[in-house]
Protein backbone atom coordinates (compact mmCIF):
# COMPACT_ATOMS: atom_id res chain seq x y z
CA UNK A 1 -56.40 -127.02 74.00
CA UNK A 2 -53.19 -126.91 75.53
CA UNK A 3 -50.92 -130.19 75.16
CA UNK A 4 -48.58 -132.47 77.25
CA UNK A 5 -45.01 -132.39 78.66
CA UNK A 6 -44.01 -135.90 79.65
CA UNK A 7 -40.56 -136.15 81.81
CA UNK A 8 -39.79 -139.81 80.25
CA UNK A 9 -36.40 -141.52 82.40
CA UNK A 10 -34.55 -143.43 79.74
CA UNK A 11 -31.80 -146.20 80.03
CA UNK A 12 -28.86 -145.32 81.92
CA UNK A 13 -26.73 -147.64 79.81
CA UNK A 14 -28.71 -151.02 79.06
CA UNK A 15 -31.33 -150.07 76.37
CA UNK A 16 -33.32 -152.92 77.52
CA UNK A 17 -33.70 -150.89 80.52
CA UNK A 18 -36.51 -148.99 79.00
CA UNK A 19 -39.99 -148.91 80.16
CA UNK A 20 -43.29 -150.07 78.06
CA UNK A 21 -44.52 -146.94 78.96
CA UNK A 22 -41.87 -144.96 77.71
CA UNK A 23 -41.84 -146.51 74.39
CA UNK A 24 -45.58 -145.68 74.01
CA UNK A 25 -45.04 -142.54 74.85
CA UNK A 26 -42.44 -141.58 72.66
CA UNK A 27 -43.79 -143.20 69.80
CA UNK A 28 -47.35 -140.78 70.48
CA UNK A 29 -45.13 -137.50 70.92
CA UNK A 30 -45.09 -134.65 68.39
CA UNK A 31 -41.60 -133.99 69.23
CA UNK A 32 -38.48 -134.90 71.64
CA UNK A 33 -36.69 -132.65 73.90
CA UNK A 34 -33.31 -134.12 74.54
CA UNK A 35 -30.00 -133.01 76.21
CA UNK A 36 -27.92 -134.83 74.19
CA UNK A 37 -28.96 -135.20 70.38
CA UNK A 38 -26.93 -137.51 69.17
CA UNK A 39 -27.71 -139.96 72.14
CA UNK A 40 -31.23 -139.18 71.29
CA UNK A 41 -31.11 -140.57 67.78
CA UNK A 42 -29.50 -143.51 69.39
CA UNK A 43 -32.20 -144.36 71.60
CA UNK A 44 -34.89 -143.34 68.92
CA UNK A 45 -33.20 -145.55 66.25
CA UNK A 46 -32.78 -148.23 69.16
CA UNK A 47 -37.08 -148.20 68.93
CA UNK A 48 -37.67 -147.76 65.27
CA UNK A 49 -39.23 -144.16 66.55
CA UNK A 50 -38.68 -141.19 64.27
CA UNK A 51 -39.19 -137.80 65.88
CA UNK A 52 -38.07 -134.20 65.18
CA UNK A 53 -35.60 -133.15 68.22
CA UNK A 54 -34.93 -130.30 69.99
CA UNK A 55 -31.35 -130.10 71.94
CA UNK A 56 -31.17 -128.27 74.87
CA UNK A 57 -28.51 -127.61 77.15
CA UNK A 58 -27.52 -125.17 80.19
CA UNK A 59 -26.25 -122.11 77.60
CA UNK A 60 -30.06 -122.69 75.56
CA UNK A 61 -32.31 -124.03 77.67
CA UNK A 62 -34.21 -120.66 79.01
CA UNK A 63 -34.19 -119.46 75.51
CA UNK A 64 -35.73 -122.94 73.96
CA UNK A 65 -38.10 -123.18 76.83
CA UNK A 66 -40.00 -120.22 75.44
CA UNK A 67 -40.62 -121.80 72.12
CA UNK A 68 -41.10 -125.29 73.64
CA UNK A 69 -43.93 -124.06 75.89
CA UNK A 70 -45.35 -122.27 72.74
CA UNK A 71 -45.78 -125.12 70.72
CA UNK A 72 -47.05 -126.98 73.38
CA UNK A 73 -49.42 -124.70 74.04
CA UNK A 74 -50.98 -124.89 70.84
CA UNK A 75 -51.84 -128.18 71.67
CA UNK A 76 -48.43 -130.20 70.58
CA UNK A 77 -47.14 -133.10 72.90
CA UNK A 78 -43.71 -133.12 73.73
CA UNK A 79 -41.26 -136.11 75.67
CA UNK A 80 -38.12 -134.62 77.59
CA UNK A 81 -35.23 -137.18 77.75
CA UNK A 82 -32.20 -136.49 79.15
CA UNK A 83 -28.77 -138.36 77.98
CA UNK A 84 -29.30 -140.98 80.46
CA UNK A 85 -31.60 -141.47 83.75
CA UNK A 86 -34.05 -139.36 84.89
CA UNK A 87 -34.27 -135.77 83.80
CA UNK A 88 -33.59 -132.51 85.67
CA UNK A 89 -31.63 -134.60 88.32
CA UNK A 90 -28.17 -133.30 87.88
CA UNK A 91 -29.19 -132.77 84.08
CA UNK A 92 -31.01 -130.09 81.90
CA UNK A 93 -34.89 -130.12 81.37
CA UNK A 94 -36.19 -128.15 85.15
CA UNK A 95 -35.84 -124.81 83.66
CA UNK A 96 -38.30 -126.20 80.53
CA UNK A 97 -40.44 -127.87 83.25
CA UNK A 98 -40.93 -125.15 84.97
CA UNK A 99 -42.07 -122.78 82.38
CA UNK A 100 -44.56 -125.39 81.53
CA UNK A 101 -45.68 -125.61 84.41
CA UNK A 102 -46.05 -121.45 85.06
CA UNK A 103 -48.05 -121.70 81.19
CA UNK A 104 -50.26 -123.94 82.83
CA UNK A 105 -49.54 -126.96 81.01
CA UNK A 106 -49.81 -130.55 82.12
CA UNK A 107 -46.46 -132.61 83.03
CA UNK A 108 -46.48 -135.99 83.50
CA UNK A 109 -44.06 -138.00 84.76
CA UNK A 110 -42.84 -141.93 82.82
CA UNK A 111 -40.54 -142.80 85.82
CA UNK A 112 -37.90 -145.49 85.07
CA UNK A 113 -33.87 -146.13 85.30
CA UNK A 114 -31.95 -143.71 87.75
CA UNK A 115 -28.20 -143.81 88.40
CA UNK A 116 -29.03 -142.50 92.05
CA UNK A 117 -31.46 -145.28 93.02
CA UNK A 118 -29.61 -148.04 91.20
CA UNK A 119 -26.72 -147.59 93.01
CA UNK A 120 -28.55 -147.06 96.55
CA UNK A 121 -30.68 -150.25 96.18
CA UNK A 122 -27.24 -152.02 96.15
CA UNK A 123 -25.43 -150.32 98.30
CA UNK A 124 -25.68 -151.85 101.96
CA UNK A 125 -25.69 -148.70 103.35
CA UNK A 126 -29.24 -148.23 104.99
CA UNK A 127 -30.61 -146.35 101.92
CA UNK A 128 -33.90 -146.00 103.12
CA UNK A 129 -33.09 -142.19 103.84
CA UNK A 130 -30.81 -140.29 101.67
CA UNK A 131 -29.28 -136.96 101.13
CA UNK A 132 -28.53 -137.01 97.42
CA UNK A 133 -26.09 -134.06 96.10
CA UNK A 134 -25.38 -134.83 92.59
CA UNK A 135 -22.31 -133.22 90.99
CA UNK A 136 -20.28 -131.54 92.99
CA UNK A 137 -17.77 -128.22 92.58
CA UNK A 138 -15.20 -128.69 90.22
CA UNK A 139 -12.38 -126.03 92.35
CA UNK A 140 -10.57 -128.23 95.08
CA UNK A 141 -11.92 -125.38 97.91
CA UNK A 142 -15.01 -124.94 96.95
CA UNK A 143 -15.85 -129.00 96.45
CA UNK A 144 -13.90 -129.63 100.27
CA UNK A 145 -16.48 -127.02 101.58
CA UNK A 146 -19.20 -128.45 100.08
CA UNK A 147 -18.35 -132.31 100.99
CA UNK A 148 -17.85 -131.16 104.70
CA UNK A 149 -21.40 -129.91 104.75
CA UNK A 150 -23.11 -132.72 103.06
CA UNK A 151 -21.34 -135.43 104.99
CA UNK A 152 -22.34 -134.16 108.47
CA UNK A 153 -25.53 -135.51 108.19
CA UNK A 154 -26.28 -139.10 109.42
CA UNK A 155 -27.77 -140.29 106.40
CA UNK A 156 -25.68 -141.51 102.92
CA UNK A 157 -24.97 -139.70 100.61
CA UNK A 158 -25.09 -140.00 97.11
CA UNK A 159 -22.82 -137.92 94.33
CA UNK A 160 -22.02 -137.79 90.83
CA UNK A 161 -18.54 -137.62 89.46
CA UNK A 162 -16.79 -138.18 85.86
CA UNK A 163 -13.38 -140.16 85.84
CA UNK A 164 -11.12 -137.34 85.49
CA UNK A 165 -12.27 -135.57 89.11
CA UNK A 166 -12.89 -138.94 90.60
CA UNK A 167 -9.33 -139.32 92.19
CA UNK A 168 -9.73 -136.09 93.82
CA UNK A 169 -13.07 -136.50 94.85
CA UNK A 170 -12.22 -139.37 96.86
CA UNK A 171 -9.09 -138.25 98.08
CA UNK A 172 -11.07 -135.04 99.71
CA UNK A 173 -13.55 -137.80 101.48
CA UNK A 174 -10.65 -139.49 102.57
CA UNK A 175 -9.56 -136.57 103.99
CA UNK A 176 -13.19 -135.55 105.73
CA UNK A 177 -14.58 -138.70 106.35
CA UNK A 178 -11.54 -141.19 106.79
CA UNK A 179 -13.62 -144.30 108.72
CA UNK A 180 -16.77 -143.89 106.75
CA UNK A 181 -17.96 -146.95 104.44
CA UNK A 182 -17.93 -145.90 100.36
CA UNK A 183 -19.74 -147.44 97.47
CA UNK A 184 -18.21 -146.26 94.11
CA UNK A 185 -20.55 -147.86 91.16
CA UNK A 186 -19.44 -147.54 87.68
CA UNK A 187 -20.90 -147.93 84.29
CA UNK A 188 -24.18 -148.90 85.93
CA UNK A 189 -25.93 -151.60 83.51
CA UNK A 190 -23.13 -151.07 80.81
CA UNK A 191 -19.95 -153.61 79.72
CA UNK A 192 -17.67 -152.28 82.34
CA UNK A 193 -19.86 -152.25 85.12
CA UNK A 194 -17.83 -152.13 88.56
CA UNK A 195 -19.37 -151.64 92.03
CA UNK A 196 -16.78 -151.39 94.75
CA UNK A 197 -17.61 -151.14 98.46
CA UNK A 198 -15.51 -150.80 101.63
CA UNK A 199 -13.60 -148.06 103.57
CA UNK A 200 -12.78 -144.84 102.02
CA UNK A 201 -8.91 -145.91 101.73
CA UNK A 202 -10.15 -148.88 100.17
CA UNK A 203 -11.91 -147.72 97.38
CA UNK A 204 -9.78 -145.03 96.38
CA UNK A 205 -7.16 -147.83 95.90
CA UNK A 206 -9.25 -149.89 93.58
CA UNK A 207 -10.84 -146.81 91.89
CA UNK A 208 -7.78 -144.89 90.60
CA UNK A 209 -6.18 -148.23 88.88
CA UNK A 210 -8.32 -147.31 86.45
CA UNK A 211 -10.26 -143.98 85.98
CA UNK A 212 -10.32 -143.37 82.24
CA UNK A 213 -14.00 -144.89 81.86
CA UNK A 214 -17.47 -143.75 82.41
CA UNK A 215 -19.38 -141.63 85.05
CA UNK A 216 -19.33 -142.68 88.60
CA UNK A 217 -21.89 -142.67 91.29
CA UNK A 218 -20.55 -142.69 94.89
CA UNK A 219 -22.84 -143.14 98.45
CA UNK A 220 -20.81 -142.35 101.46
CA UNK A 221 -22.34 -143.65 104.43
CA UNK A 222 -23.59 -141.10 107.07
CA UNK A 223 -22.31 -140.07 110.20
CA UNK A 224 -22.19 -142.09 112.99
CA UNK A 225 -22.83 -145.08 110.96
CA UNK A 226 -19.60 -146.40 110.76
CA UNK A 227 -19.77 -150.44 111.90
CA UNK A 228 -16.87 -152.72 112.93
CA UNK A 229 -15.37 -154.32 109.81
């Protein structure tokens, strides 16, 4: 009898943020798939859990995802985590979800923390419909092209970005979108935690004092939805 794949979200910086659920079902799991190993052994210590892990990342993943879906299929139970959030979104784990998946073999979802939805549920932006994009381009060109055709929609939208693109990233928005409303969040749930909101001129202002910390998750408000200050 073939065994389980659970997609378990994690903490996207406050451990506390985990989920009953989650606990239980690492703690039943014959093994852990993680992005980031180290980070896995964090959380796992974090619980008093002791699993064997098995890294994966976007140079192994197709290759691990064959023995993964072999050793679940002999009946094994296995929790993907990814370093933070939910995985697959902007993050390893789809390609081993989908071969499980093509095998036949249950996946279950233990929904919890997401950077995306944290930062949309306090932005102030109408979130209620969203494009979200993730990571963008790293080449200038290619990430201008790219933010002109997601921000031509009339819905906000929501991207990833580290602290050494984030200048540039905003810059190009400033550049595309100059009157559009921008929530930059920072170190959601963590020490640092920063959520700055205004016009696009604004934040890149208040953002770029300081860009040597933690990942960033922007929403750009959609077009036409610009409102009188």
């Amino acid at each position: 009898m073939a065994g389980f794949l659970y997609v378990v979200a994690t903490p996207i910086g406050n451990l506390k943020d985990i989920t009953l659920r989650a606990i239980e079902v690492l703690r039943e799991v014959d093994f852990v798939v993680a992005e980031d190993r180290q980070k896995a052994l964090k959380l796992l210590s974090h619980l008093d859990i002791r699993k064997p892990i098995v890294a994966i990342n976007s140079y192994n993943e197709e290759r691990q995802a064959r023995t993964i879906v072999g050793r679940l299929g002999s009946g094994k139970k296995a929790a993907l985590i990814t370093a933070a959030g939910t995985p697959c979104i902007s993050d390893p784990g789809d390609i081993v979800v989908r071969a499980a998946c093509e095998a036949d073999i249950e996946v279950l979802p233990i929904p919890g923390p997401s950077a995306a939805l944290a930062a949309l549920s306090i932005s102030g932006l109408s979130p209620a419909r969203f494009l979200f994009y993730g990571f963008l381009p790293q080449k200038k060109g290619k990430k201008k092209k790219t933010l002109r055709e997601v921000l031509s929609g009339p819905f906000p939208v929501v991207l990833f970005e580290s602290p050494r693109r984030i200048a540039e990233t905003l810059g190009i928005i400033k550049e595309e979108a100059p009157e559009r409303k921008v929530v930059v969040c920072r170190e959601l749930t963590k020490l640092y935690e920063e959520t700055i909101r205004g016009r696009i001129e604004e934040a890149l202002e208040e953002t770029t004092a300081d860009e040597t910390r933690g990942e960033y998750t922007i929403i750009v408000e959609g077009k036409g939805k610009q409102t009188a200050s």
